[in-house]
N, C-alpha and C. Protein backbone atom coordinates (compact mmCIF):
# COMPACT_ATOMS: atom_id res chain seq x y z
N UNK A 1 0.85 -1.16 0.00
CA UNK A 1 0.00 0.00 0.00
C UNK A 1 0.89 1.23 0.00
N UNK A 2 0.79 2.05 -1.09
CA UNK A 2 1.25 3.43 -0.76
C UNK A 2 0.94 4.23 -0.64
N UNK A 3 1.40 4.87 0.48
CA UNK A 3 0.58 6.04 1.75
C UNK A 3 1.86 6.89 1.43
N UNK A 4 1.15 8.32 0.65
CA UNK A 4 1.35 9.63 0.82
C UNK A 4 1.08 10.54 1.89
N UNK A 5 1.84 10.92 2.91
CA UNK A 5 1.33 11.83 4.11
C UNK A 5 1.21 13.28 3.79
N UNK A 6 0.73 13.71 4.05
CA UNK A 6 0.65 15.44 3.86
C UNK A 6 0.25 15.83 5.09
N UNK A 7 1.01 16.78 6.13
CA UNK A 7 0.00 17.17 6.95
C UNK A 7 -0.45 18.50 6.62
N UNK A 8 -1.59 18.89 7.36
CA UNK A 8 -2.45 20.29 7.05
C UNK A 8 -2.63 20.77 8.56
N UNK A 9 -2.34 21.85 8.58
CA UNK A 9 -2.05 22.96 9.95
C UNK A 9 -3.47 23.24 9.82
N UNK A 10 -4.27 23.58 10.95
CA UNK A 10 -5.69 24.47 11.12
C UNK A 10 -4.81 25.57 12.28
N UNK A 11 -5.22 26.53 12.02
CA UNK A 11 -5.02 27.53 13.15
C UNK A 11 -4.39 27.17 14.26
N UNK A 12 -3.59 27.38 15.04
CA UNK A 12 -3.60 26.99 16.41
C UNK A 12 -3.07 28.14 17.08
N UNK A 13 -4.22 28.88 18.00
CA UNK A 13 -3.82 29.65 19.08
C UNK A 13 -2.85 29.73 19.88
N UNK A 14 -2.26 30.85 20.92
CA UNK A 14 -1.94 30.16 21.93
C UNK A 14 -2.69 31.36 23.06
N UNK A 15 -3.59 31.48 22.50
CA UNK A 15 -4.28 32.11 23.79
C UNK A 15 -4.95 30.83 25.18
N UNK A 16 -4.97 31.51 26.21
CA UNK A 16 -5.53 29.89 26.97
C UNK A 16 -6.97 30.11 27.45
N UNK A 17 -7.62 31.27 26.66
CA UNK A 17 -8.79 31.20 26.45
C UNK A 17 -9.35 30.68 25.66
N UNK A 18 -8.42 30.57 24.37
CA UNK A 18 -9.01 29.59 23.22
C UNK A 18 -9.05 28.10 23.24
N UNK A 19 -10.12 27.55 22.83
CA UNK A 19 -10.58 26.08 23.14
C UNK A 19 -10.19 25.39 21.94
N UNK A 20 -9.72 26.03 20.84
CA UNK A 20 -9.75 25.90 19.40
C UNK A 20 -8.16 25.25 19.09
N UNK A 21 -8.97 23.72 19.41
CA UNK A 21 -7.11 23.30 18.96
C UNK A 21 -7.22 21.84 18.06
N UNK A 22 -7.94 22.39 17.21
CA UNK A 22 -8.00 21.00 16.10
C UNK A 22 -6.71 21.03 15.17
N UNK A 23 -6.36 19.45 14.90
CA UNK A 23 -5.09 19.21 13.87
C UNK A 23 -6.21 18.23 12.83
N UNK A 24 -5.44 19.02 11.73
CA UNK A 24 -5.81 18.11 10.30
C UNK A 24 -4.79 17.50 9.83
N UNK A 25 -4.89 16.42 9.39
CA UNK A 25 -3.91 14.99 8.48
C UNK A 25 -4.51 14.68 7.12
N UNK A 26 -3.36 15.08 6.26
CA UNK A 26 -4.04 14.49 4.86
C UNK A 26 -3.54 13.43 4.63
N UNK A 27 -3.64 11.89 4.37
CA UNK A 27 -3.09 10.92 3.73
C UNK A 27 -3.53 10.49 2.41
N UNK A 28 -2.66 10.07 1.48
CA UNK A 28 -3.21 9.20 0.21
C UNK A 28 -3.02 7.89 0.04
N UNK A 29 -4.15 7.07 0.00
CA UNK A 29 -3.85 5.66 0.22
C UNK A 29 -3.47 5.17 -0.99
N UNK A 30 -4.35 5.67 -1.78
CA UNK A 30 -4.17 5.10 -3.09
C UNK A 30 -4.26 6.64 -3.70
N UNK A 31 -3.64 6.81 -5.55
CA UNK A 31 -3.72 7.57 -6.48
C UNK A 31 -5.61 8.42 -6.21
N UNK A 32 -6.67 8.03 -5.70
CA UNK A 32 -7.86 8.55 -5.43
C UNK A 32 -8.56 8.51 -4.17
N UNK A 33 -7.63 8.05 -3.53
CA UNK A 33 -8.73 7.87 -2.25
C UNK A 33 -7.88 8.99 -1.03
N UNK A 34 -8.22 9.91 -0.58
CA UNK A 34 -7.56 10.41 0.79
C UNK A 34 -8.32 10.16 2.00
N UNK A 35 -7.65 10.26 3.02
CA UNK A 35 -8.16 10.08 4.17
C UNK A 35 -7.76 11.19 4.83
N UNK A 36 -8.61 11.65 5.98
CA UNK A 36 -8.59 12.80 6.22
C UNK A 36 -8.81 12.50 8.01
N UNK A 37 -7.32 13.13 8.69
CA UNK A 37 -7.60 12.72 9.89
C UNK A 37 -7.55 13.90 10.99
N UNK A 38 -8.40 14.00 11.47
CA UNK A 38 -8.91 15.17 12.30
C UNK A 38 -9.22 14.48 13.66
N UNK A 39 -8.12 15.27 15.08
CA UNK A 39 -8.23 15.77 16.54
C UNK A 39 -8.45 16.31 17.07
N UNK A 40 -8.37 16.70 17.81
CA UNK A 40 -9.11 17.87 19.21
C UNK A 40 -10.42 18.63 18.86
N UNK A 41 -10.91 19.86 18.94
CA UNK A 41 -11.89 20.13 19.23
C UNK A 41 -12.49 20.51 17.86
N UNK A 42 -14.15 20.80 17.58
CA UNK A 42 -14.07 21.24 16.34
C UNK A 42 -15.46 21.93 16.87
N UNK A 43 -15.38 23.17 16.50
CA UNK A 43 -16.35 24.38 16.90
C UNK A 43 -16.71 25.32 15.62
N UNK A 44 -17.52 26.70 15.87
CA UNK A 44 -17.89 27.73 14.75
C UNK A 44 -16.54 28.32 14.85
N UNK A 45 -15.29 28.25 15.53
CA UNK A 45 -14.03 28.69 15.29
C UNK A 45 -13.46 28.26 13.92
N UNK A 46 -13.31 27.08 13.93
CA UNK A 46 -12.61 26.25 12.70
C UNK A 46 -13.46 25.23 11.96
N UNK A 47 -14.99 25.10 12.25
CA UNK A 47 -15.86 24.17 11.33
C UNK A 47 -15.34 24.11 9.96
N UNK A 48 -15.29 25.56 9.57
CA UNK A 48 -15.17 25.81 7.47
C UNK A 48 -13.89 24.92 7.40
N UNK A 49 -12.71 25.14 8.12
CA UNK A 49 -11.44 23.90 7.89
C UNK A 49 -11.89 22.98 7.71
N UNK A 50 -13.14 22.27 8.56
CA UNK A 50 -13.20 20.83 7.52
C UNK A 50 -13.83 20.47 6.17
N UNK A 51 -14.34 21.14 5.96
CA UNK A 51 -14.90 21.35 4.92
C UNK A 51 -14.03 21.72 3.94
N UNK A 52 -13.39 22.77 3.92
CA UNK A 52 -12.29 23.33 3.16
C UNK A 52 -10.94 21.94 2.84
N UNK A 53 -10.70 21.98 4.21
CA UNK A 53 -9.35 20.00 4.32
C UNK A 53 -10.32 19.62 3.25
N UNK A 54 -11.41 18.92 3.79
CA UNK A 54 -12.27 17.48 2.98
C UNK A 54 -12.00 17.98 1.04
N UNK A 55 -12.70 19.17 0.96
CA UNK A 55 -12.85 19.01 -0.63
C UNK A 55 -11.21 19.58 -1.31
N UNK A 56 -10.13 20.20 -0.52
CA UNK A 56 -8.94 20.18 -0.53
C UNK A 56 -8.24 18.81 -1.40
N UNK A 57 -8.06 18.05 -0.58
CA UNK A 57 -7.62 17.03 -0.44
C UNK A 57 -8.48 15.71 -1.20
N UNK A 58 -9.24 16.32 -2.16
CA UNK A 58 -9.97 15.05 -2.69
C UNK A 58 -9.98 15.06 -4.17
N UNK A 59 -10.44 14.35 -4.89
CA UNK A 59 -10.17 14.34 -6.45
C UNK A 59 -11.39 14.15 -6.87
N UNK A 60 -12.30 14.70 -7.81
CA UNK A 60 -13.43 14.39 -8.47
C UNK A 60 -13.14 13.10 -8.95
N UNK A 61 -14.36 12.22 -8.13
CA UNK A 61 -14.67 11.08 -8.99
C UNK A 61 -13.48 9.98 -7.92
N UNK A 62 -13.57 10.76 -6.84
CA UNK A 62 -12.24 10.00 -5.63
C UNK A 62 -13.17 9.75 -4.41
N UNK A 63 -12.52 9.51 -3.85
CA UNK A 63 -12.66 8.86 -2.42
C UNK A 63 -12.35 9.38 -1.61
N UNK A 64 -13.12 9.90 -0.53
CA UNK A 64 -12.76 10.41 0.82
C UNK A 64 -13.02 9.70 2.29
N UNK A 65 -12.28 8.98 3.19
CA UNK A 65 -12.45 8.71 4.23
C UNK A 65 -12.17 10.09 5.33
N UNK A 66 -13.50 10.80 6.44
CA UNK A 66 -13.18 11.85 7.17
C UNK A 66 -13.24 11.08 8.10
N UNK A 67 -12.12 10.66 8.94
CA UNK A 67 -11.89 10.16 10.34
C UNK A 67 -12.15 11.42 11.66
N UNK A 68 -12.79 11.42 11.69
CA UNK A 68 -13.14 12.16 13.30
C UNK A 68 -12.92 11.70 14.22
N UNK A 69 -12.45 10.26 14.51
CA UNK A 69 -12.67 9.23 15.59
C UNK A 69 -11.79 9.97 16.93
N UNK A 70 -10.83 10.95 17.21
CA UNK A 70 -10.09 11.41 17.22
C UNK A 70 -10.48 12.72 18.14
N UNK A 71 -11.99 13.02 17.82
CA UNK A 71 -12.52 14.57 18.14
C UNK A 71 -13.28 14.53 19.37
N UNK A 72 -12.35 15.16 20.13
CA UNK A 72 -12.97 15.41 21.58
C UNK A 72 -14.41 16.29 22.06
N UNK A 73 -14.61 17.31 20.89
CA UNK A 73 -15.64 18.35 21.02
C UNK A 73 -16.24 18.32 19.58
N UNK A 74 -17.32 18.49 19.30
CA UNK A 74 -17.90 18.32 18.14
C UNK A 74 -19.34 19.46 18.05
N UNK A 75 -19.15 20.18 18.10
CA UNK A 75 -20.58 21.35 18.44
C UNK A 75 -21.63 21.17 17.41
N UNK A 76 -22.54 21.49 17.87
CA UNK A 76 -23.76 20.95 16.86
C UNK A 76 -23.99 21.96 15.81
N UNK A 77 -23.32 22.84 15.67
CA UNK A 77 -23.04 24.11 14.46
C UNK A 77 -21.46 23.24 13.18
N UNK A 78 -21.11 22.54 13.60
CA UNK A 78 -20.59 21.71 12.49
C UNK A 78 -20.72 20.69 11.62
N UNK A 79 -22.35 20.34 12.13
CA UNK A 79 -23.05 19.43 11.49
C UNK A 79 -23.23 20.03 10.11
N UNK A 80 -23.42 21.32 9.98
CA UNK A 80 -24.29 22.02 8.66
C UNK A 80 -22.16 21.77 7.87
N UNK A 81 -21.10 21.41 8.62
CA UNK A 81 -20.30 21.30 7.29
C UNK A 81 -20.15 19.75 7.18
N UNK A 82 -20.63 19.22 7.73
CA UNK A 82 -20.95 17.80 7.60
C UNK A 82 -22.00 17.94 6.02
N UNK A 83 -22.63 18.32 6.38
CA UNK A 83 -24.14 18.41 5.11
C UNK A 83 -23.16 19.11 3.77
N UNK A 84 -22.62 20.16 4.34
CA UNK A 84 -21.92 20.97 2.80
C UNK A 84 -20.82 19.73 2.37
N UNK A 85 -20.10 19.05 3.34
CA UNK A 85 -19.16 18.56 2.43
C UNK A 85 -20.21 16.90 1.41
N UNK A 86 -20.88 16.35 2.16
CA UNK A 86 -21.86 15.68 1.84
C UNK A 86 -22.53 16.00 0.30
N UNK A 87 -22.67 17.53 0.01
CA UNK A 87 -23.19 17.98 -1.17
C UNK A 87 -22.59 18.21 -2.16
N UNK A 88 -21.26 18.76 -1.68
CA UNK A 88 -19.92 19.00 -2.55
C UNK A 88 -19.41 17.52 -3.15
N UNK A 89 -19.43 16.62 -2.47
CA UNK A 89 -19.00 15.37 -2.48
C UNK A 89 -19.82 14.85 -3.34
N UNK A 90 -20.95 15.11 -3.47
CA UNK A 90 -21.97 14.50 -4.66
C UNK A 90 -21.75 15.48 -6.18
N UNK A 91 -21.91 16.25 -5.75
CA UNK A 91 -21.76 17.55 -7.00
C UNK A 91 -20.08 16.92 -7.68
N UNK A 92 -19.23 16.60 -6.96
CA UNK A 92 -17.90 16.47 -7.78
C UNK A 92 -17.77 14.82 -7.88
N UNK A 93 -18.84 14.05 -7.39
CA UNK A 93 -18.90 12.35 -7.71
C UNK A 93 -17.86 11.61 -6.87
N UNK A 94 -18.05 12.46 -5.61
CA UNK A 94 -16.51 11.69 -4.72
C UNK A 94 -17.74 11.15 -3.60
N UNK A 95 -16.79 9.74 -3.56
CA UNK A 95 -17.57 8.67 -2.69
C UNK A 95 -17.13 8.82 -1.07
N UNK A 96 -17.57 8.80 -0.25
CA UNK A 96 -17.18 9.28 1.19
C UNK A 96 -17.39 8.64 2.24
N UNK A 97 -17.20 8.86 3.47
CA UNK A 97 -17.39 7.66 4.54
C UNK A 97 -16.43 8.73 5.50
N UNK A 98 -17.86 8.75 6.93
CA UNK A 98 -17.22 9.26 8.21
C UNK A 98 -16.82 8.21 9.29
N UNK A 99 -15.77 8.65 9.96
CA UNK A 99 -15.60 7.60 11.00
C UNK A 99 -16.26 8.58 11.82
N UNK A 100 -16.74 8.59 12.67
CA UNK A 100 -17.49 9.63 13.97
C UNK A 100 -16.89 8.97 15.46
N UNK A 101 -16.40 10.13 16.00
CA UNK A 101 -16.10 9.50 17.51
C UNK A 101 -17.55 9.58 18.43
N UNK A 102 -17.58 9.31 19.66
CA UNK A 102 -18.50 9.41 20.36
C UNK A 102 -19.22 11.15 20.49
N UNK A 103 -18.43 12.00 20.56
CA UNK A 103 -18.96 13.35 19.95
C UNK A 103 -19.56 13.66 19.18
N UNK A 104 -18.84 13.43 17.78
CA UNK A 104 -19.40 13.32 16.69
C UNK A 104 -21.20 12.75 16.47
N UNK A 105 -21.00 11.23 16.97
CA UNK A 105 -22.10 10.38 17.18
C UNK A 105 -23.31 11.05 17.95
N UNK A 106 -22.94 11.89 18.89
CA UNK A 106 -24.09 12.45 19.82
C UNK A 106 -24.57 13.57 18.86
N UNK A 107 -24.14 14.66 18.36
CA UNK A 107 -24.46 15.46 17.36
C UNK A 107 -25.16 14.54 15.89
N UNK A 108 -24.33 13.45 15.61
CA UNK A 108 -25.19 12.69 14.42
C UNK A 108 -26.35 12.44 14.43
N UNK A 109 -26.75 12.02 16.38
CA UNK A 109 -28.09 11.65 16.81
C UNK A 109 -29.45 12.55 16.25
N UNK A 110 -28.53 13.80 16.50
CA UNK A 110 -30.09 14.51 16.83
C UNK A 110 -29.95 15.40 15.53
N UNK A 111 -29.02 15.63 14.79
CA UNK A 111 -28.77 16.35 13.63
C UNK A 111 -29.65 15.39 12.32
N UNK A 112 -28.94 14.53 12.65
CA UNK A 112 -29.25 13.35 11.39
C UNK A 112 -29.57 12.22 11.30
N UNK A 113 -31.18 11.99 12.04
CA UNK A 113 -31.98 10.99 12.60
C UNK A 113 -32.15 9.94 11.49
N UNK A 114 -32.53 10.55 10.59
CA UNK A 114 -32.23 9.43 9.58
C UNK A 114 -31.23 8.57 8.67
N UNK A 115 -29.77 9.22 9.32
CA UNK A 115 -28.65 8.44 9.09
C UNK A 115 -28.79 8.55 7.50
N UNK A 116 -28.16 9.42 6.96
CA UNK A 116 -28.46 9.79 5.76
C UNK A 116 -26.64 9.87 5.50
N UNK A 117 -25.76 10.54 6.04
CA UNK A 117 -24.35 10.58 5.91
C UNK A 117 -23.94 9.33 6.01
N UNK A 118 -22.65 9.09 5.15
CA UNK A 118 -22.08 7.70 4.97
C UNK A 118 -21.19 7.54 6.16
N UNK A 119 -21.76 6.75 7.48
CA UNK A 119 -21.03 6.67 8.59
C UNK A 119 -20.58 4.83 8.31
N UNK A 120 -19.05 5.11 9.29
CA UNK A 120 -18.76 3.74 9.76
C UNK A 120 -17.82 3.73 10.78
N UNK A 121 -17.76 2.25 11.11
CA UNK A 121 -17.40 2.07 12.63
C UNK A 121 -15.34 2.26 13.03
N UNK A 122 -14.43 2.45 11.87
CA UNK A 122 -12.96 2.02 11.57
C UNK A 122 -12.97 2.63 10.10
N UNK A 123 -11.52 2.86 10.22
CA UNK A 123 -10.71 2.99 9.09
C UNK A 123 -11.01 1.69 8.14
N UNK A 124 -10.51 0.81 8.33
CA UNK A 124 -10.73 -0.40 7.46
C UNK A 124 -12.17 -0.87 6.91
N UNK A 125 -13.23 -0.86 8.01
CA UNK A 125 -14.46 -0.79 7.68
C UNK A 125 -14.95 0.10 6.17
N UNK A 126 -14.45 1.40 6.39
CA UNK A 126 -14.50 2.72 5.42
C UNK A 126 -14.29 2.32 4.27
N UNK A 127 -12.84 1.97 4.01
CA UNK A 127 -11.91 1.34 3.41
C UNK A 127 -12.66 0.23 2.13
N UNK A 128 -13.16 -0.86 3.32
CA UNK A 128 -13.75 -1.46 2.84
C UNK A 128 -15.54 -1.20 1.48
N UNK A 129 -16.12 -0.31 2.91
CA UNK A 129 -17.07 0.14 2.08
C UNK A 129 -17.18 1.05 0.94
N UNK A 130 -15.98 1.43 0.65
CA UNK A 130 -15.93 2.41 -0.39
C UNK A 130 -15.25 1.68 -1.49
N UNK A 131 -14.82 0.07 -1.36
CA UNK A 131 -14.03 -0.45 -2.35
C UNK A 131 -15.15 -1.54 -3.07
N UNK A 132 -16.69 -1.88 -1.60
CA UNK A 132 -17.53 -3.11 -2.27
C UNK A 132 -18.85 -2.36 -2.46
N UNK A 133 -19.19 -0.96 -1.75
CA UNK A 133 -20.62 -0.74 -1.90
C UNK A 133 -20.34 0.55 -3.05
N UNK A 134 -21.46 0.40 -4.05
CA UNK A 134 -21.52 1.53 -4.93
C UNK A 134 -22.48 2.81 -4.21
N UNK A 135 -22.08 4.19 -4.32
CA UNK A 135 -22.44 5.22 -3.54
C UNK A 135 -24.17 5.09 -3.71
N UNK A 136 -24.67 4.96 -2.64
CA UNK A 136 -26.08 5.72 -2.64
C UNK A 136 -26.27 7.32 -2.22
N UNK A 137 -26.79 7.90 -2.80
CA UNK A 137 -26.49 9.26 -2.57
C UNK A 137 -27.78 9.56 -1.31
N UNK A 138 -27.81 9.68 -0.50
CA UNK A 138 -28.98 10.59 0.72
C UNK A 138 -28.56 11.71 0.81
N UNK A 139 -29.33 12.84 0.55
CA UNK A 139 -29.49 14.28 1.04
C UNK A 139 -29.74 14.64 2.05
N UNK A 140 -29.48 15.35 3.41
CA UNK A 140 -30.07 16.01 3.94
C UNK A 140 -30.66 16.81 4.53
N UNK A 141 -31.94 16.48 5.33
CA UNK A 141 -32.48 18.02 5.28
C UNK A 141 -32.12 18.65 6.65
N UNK A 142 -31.79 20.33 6.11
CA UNK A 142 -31.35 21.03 7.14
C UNK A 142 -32.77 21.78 7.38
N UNK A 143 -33.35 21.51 7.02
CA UNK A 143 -34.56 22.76 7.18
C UNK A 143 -35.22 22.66 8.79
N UNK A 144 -35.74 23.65 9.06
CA UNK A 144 -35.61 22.95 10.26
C UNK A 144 -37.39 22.77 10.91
């Protein structure tokens, strides 16, 4: 397997009022597929970074694994770049898959009851599902 690393800087403060200390990881597993690995907190400070990393780092007609597994804080105002990269990802034909940590998962609950985003449980799982299942596309709704 050849793994291209790239890392990607998000902001990092050093005020110690700021809560805002997410790191982004770009990897390439293969020539189309990146994986995208994201830590610490993720708020209306730095939400647009993931969104911005995700379609960064991806290739029309590629593969994106967004690993969150990693994310200690997950605010329920980053769900709506969950949905944008979700749309972008369809609009440019890139197949996708979230890992969600337990943060993540609590915001998925109540954001996105009908499990409409391509979630899974591991890297390899992801991996997997993006190499045997062909994309079903779900939209969803932000309306409220």
């Amino acid at each position: 397997m050849n793994v291209t690393s790239l890392n990607v800087a998000s902001r990092v403060t050093t005020s110690p009022h700021d809560r805002t200390r997410a790191q982004f990881c770009a990897q390439w597993l293969w020539p189309a597929t990146a994986v995208i690995s994201v830590s610490g907190e993720l708020d209306a400070s730095n939400a647009t970074e993931l969104t911005d990393c995700g379609i960064r780092h991806t290739r029309p007609s590629g593969q994106l694994v967004l690993d969150l597994s990693a994310v200690d804080f997950f605010s329920a105002g980053c769900f709506a770049c969950l949905h944008t990269l979700n749309v972008r990802c369809a609009g440019e034909n890139i197949d996708w898959v979230l890992i969600p940590s337990r943060a993540v998962s609590r915001v998925l609950g109540i954001c996105d009851p009908a499990r409409a985003l391509p979630v899974s449980t591991s890297l390899p799982a992801a991996l997997s599902t993006l190499r045997n299942q062909p994309r079903q596309l779900r939209l969803v709704d932000v309306t409220p």
